[in-house]
Protein backbone atom coordinates (compact mmCIF):
# COMPACT_ATOMS: atom_id res chain seq x y z
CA UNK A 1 107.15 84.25 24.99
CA UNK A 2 107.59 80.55 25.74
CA UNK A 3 106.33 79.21 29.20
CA UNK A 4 108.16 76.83 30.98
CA UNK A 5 106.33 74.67 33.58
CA UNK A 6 107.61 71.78 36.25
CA UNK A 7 105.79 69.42 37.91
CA UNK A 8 105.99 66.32 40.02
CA UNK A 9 108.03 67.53 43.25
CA UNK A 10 107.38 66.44 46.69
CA UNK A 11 108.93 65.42 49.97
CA UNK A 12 109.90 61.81 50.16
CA UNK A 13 111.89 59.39 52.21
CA UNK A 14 115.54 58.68 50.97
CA UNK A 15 115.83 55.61 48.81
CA UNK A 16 112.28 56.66 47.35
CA UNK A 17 111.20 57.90 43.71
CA UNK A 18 109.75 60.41 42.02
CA UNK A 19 109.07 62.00 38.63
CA UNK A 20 109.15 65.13 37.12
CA UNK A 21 107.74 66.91 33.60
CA UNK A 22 108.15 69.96 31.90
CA UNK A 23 106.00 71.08 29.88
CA UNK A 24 106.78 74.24 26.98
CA UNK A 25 104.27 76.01 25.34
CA UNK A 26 104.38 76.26 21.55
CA UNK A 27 105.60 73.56 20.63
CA UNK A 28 109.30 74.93 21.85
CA UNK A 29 111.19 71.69 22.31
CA UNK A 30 111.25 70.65 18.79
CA UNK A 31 114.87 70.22 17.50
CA UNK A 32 116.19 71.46 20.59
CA UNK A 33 118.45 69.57 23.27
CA UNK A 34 116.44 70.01 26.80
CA UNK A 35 118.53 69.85 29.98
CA UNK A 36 117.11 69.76 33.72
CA UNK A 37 118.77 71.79 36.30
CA UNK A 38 118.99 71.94 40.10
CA UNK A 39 119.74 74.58 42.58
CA UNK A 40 120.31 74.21 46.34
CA UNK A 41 120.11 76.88 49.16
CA UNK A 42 123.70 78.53 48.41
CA UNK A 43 124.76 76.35 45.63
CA UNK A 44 124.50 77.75 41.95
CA UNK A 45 122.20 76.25 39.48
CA UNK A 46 124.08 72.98 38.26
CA UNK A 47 122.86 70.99 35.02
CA UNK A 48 121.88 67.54 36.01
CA UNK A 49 120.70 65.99 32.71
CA UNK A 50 120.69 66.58 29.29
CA UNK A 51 118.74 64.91 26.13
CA UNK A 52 119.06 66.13 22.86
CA UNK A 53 116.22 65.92 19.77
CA UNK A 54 118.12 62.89 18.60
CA UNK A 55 117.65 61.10 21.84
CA UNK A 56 121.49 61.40 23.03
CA UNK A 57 121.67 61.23 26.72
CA UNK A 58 124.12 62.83 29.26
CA UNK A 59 123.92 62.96 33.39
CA UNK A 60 126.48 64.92 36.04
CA UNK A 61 128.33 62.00 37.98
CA UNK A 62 126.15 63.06 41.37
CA UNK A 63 122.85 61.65 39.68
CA UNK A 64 124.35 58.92 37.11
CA UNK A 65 122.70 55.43 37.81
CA UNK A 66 119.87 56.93 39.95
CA UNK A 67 118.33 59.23 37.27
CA UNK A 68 116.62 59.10 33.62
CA UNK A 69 115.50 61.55 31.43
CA UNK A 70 113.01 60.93 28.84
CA UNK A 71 111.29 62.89 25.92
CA UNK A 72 107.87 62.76 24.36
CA UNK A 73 108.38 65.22 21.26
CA UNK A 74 104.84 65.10 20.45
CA UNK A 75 104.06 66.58 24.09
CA UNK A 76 106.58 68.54 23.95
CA UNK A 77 107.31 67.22 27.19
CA UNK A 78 110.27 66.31 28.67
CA UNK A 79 110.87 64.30 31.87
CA UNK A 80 113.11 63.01 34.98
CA UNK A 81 112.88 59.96 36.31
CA UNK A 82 114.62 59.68 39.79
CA UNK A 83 115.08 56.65 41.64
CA UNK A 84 117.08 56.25 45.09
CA UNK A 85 116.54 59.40 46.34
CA UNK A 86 119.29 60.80 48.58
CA UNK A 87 118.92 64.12 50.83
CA UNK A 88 121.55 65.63 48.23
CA UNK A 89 119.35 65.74 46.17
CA UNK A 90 117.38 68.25 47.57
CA UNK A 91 116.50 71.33 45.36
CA UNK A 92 114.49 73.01 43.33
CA UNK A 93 114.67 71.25 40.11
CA UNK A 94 114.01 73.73 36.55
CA UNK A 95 114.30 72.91 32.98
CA UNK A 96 115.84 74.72 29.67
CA UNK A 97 118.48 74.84 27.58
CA UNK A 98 121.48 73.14 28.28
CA UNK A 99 123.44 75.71 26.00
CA UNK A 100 124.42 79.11 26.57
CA UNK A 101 122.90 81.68 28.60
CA UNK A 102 121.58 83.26 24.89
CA UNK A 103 119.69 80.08 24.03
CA UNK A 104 117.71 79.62 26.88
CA UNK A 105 114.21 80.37 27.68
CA UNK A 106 112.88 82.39 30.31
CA UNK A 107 113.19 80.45 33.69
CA UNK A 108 109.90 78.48 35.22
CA UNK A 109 108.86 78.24 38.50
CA UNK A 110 110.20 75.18 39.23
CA UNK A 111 109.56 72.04 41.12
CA UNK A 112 110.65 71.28 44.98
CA UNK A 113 112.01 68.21 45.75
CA UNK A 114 112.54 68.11 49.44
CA UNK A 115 114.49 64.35 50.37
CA UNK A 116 114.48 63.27 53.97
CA UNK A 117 116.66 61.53 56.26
């Protein structure tokens, strides 16, 4: 069983920063494309950001210019830079797969990021 875990959420002011890791056990990211997802109270889980093994790089429109996702292969480690906080942005923020429902791991706990007025 691979083990997902997030890190790195808080509460902060809008306009402010933060940054977020997931971490896989066994080595699980290697040659695999790693997305980060979000999901607010009543909204379904949306994918955010997306970076494959190659390093190619994709964002949803909501987050584009305000977040980055990086990679550290050897870690196995993937991350999620976000800058300019907004309080649309609040959710609880997960990582996997950004294929189908059959290539994903089991979901982690997830990180809360709580943004403020």
């Amino acid at each position: 069983q691979v083990s997902l875990v997030e890190s790195g959420g808080g509460l902060v002011q809008a306009g402010g920063s933060l940054r977020l890791s997931c971490a896989a056990s066994r080595n699980a990211f290697t040659f695999q494309s790693i997305g980060w997802y979000r999901q607010a109270p009543g909204n379904q889980r949306e994918l955010v950001a997306r970076i494959t093994w190659g390093g190619a790089i994709n964002y949803a429109d909501s987050v584009k210019g305000r977040f980055t996702i990086s990679r550290d292969n050897a870690k196995s480690t993937v991350y999620l830079q976000m800058d300019n906080l907004e309080p649309e942005d609040t959710a609880v923020y997960f990582c996997n797969s950004p294929l189908g429902p059959g290539y994903r791991w089991q979901w982690g706990q997830g990180t809360r990021v709580t943004v403020s007025s």
